[in-house]
N, C-alpha and C. Protein backbone atom coordinates (compact mmCIF):
# COMPACT_ATOMS: atom_id res chain seq x y z
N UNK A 1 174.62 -40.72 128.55
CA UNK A 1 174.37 -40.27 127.22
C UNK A 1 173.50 -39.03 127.22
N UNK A 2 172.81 -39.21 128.02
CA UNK A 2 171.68 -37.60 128.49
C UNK A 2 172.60 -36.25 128.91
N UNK A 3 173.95 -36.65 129.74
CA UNK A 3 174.45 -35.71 129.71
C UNK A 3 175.37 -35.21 128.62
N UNK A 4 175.39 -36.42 127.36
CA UNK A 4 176.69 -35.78 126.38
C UNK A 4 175.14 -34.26 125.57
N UNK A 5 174.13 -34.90 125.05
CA UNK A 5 173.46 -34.13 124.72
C UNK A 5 172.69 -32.55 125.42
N UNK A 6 172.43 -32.90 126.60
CA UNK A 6 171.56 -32.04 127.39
C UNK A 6 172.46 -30.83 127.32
N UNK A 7 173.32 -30.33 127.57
CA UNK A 7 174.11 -28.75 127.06
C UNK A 7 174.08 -28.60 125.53
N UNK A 8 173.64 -29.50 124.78
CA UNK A 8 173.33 -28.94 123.40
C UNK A 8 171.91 -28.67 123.50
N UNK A 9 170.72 -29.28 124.09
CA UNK A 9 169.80 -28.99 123.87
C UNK A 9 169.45 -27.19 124.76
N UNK A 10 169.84 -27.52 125.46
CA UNK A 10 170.09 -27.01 126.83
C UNK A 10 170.15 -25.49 126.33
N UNK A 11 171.25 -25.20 125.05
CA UNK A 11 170.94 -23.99 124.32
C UNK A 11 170.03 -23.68 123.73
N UNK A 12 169.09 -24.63 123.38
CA UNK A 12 168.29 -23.89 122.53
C UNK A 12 167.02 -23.97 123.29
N UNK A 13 166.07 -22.48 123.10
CA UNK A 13 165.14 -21.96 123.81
C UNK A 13 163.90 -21.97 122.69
N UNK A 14 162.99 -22.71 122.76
CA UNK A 14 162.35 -22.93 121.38
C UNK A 14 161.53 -21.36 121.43
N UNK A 15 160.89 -21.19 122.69
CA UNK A 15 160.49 -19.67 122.77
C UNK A 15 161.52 -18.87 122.12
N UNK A 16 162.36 -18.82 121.89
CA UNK A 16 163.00 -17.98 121.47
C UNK A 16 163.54 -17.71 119.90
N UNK A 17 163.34 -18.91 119.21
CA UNK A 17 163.11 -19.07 118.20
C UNK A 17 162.05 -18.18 117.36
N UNK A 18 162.58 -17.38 116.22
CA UNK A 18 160.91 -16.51 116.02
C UNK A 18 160.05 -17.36 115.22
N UNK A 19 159.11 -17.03 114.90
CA UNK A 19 157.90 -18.15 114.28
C UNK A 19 158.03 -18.41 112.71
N UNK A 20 158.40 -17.53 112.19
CA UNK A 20 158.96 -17.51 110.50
C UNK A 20 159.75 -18.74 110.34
N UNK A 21 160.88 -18.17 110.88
CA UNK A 21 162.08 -19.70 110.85
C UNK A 21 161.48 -21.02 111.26
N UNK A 22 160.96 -21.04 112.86
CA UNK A 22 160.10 -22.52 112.54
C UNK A 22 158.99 -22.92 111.84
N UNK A 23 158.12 -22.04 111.17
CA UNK A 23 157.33 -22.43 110.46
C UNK A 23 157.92 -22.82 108.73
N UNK A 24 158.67 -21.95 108.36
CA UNK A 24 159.76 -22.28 107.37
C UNK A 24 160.62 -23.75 107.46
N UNK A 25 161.16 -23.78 108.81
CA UNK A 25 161.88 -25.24 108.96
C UNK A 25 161.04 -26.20 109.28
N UNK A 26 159.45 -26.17 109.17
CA UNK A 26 158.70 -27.37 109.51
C UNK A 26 158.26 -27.67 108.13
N UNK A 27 157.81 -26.14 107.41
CA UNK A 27 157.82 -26.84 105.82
C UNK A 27 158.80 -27.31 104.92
N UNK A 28 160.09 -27.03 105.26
CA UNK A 28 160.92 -27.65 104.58
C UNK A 28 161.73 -29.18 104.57
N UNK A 29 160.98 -29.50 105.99
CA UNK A 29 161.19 -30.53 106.70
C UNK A 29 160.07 -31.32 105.72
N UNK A 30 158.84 -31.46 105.65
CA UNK A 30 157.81 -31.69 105.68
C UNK A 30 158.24 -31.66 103.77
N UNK A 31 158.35 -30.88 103.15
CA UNK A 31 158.79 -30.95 101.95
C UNK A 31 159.89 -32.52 101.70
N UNK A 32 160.37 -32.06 102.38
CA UNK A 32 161.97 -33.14 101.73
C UNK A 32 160.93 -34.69 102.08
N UNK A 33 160.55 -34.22 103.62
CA UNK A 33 159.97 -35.88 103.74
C UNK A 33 158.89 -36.00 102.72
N UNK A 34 158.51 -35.47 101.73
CA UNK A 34 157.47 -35.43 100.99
C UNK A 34 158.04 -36.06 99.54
N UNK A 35 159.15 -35.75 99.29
CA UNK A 35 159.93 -35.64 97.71
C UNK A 35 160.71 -37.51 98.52
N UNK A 36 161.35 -37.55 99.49
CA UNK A 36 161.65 -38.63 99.50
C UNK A 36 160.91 -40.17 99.40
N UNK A 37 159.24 -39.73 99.98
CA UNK A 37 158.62 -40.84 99.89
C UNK A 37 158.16 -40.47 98.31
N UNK A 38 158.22 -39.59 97.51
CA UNK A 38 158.23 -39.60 96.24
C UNK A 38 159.03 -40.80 95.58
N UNK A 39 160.23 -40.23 95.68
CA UNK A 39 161.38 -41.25 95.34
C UNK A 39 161.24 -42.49 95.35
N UNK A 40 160.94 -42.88 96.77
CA UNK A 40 161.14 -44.05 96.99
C UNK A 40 160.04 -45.29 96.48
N UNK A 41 158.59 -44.59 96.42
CA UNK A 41 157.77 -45.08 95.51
C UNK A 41 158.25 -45.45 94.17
N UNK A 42 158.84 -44.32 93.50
CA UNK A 42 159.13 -44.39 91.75
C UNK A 42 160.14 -45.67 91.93
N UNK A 43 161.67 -45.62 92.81
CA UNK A 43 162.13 -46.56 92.86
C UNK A 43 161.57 -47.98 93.50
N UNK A 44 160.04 -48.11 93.97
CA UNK A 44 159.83 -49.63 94.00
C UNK A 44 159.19 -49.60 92.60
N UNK A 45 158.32 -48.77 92.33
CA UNK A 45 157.43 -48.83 91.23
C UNK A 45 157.92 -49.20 89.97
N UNK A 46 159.31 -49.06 89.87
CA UNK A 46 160.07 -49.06 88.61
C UNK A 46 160.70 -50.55 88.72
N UNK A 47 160.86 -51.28 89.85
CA UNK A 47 161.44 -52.47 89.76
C UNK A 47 160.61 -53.54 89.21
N UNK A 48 161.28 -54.04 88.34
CA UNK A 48 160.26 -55.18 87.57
C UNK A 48 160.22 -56.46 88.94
N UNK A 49 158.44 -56.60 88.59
CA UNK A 49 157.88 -57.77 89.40
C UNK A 49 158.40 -59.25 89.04
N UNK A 50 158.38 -60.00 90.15
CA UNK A 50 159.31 -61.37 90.31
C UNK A 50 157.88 -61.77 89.35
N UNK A 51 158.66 -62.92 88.24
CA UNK A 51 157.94 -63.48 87.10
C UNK A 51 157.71 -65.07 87.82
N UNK A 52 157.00 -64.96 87.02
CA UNK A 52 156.61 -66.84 87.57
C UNK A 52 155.59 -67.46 87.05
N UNK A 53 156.02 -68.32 86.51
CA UNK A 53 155.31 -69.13 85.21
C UNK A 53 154.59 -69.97 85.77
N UNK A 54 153.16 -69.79 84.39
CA UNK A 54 151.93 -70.64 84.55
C UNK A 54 151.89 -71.26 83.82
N UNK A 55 151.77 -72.17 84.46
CA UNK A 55 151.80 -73.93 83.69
C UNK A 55 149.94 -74.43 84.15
N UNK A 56 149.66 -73.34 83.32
CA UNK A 56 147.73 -74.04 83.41
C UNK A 56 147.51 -74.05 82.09
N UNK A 57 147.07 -74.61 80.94
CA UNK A 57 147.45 -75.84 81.41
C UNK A 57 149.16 -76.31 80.82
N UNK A 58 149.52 -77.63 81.33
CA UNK A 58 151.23 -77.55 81.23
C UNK A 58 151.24 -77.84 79.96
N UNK A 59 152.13 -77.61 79.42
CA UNK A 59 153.13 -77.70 77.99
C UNK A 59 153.06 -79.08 77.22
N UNK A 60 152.73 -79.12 76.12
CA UNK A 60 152.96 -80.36 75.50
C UNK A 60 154.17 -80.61 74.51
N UNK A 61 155.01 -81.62 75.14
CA UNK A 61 155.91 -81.92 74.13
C UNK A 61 155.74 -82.72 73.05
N UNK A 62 155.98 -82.63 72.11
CA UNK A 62 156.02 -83.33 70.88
C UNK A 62 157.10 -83.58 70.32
N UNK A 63 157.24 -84.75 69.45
CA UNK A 63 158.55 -84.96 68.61
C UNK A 63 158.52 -84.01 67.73
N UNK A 64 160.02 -83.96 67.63
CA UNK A 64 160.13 -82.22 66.40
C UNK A 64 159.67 -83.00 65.01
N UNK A 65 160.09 -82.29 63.84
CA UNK A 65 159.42 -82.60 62.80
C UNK A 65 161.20 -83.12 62.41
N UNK A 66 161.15 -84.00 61.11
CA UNK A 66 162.70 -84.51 60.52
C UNK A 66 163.04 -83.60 60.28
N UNK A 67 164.42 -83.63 60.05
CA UNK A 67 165.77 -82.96 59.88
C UNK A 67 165.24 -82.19 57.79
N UNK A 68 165.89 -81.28 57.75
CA UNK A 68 165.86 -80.69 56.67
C UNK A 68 166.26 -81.69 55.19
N UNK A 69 165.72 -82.40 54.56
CA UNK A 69 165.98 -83.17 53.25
C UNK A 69 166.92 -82.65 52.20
N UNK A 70 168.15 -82.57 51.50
CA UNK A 70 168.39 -82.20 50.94
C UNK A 70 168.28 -82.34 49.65
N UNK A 71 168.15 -83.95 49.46
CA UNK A 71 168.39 -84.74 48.28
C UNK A 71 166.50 -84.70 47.97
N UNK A 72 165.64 -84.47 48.63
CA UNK A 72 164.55 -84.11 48.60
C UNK A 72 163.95 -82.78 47.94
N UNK A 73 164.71 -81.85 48.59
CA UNK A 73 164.37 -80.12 48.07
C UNK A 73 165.20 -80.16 46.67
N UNK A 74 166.42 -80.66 46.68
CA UNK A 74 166.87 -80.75 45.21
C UNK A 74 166.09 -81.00 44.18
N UNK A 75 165.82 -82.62 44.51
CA UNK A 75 164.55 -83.31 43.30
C UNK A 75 163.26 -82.01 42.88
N UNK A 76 162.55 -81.75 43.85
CA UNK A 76 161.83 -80.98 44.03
C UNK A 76 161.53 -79.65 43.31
N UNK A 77 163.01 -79.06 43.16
CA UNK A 77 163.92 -77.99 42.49
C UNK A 77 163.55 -78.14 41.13
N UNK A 78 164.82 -79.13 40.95
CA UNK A 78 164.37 -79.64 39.37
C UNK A 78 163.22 -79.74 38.51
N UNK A 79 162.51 -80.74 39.75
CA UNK A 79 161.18 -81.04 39.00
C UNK A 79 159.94 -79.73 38.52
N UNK A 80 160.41 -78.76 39.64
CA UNK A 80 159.85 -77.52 39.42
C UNK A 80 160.06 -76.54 38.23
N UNK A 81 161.47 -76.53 38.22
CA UNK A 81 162.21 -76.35 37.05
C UNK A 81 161.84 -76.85 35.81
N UNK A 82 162.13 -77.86 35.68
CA UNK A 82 161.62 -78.52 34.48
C UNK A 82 160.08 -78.22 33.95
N UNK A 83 159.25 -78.24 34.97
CA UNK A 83 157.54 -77.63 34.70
C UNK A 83 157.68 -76.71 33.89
N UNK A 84 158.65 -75.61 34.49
CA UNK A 84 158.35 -74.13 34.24
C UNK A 84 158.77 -73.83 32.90
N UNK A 85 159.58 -74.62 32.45
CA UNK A 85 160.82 -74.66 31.16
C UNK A 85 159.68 -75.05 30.07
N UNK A 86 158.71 -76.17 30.09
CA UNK A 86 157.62 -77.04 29.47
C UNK A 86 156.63 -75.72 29.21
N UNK A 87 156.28 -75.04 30.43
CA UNK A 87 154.99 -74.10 30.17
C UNK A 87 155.51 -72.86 29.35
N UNK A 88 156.48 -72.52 29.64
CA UNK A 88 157.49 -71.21 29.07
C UNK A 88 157.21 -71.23 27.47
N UNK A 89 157.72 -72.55 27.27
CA UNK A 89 157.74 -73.08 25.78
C UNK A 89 156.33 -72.98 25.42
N UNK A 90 155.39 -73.35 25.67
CA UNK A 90 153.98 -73.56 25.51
C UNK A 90 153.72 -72.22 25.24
N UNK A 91 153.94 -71.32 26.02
CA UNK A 91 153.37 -69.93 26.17
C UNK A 91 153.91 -69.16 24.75
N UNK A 92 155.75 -69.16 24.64
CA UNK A 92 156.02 -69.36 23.41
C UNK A 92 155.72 -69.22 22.17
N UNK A 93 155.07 -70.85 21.72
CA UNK A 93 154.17 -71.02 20.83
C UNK A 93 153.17 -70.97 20.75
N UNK A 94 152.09 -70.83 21.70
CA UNK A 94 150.94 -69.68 21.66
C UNK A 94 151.45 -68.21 21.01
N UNK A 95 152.32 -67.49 21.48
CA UNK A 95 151.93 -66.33 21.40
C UNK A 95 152.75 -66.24 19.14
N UNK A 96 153.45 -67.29 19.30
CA UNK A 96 153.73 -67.20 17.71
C UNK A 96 152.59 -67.52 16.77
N UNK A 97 151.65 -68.69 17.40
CA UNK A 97 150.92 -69.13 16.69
C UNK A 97 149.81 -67.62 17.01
N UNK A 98 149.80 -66.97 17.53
CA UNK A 98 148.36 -65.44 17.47
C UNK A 98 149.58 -64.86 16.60
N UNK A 99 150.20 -64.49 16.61
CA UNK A 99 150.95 -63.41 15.95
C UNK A 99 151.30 -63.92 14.56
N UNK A 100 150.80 -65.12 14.05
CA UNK A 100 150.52 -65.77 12.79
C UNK A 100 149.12 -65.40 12.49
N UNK A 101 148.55 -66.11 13.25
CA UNK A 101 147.24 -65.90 12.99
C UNK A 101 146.47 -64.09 12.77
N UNK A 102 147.03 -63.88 13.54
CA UNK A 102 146.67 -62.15 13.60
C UNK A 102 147.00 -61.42 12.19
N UNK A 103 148.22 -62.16 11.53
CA UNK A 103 148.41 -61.37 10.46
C UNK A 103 147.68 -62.15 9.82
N UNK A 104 147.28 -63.11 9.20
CA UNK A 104 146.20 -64.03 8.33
C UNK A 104 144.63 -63.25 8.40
N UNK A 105 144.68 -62.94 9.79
CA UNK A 105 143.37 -62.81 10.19
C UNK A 105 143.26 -61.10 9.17
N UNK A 106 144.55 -59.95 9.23
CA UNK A 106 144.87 -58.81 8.71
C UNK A 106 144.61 -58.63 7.27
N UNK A 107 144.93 -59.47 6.59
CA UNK A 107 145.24 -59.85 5.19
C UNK A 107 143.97 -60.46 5.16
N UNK A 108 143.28 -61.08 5.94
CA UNK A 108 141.83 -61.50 5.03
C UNK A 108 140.50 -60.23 5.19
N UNK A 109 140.70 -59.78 6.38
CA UNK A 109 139.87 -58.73 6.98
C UNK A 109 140.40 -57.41 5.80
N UNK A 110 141.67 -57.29 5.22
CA UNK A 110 142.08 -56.27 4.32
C UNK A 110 141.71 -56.45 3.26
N UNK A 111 141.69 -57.53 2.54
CA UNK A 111 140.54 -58.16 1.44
C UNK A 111 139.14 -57.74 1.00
N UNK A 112 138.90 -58.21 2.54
CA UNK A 112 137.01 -58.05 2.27
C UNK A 112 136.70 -56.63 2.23
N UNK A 113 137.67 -55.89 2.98
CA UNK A 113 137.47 -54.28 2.88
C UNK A 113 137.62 -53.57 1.50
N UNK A 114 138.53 -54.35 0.89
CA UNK A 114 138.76 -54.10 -0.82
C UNK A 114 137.67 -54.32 -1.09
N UNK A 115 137.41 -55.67 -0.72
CA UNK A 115 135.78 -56.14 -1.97
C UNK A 115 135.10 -55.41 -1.48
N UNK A 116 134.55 -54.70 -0.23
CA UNK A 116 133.37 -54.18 0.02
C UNK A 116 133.51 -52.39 -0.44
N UNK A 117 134.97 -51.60 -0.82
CA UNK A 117 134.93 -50.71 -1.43
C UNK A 117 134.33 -50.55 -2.77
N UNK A 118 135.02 -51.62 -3.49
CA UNK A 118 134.71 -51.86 -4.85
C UNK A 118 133.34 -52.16 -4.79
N UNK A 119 132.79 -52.58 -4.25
CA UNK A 119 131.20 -52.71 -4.54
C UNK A 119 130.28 -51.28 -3.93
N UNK A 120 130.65 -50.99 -2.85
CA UNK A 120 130.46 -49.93 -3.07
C UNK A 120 130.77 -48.14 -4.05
N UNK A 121 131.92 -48.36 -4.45
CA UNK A 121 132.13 -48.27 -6.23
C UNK A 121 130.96 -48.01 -7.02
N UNK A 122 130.92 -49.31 -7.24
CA UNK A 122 130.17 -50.16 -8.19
C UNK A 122 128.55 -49.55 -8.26
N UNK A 123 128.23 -49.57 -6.57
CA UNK A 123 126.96 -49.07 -6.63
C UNK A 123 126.80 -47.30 -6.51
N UNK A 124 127.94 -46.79 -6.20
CA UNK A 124 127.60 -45.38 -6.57
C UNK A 124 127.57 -45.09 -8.08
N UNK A 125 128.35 -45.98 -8.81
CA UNK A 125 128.50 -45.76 -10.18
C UNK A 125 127.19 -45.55 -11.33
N UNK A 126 126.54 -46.92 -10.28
CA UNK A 126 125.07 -47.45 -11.17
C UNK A 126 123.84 -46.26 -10.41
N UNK A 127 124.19 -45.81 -9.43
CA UNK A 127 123.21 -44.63 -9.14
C UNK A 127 123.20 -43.63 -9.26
N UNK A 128 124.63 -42.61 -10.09
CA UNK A 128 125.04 -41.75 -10.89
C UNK A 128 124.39 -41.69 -12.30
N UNK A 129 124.25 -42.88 -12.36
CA UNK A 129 124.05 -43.66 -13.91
C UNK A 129 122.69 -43.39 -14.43
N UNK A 130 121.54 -44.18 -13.35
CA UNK A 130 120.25 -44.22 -13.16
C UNK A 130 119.97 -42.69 -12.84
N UNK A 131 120.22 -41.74 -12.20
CA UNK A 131 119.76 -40.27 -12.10
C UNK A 131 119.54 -39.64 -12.98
């Protein structure tokens, strides 16, 4: 095997080589091996780490909770329903019974403002009078 190589090496005279080119082909050597252990870092670095579960402390099972009620959430429905229908109404007749009252309250408060013109009237009249 020494002799398939040794006439290839055999040509080349490293003295003879000028110093540019090997100093050029040692940095470019020296480069690539530089960018490859680049690489090869990013590609371990990028592989996701083997996972493995901690059971400190372990898991507690429990019975689940019952099945979804239907005939339950229905009732429920209704009964909610029905509340809301009761207060609606309530609210209702509150707001008829102020909007009664408000005008009562208009009409008596419009009154006393009459009587209290007229008396005041009354008393500019008698102090026109007296001057």
């Amino acid at each position: 095997m020494i002799k398939l190589f040794s006439p290839l090496l055999a040509q080349t005279d490293l003295p003879s080589v000028p110093a540019e080119t090997l100093k050029w082909t040692l940095i470019i050597l020296v480069a690539v091996l530089l960018i490859a252990a680049v690489i090869v870092g990013m590609v371990r670095g990028s592989r996701p780490e083997k996972v493995t579960l901690n059971d400190d402390p372990p898991p507690e099972f429990r019975k689940a909770a019952k099945r979804f009620n239907h005939d339950l959430a229905e009732s429920r429905h209704h009964e909610v329903t029905r509340r809301l229908e009761g207060h609606d109404a309530e609210i209702e007749q509150l707001w008829t019974t102020m909007r009664s009252e408000d005008a009562a309250i208009r009409r008596e408060m419009g009154a006393k403002f009459d009587a209290i013109l007229l008396s005041l009237g009354e008393i500019k009249g008698e102090l026109k009078r007296h001057q």
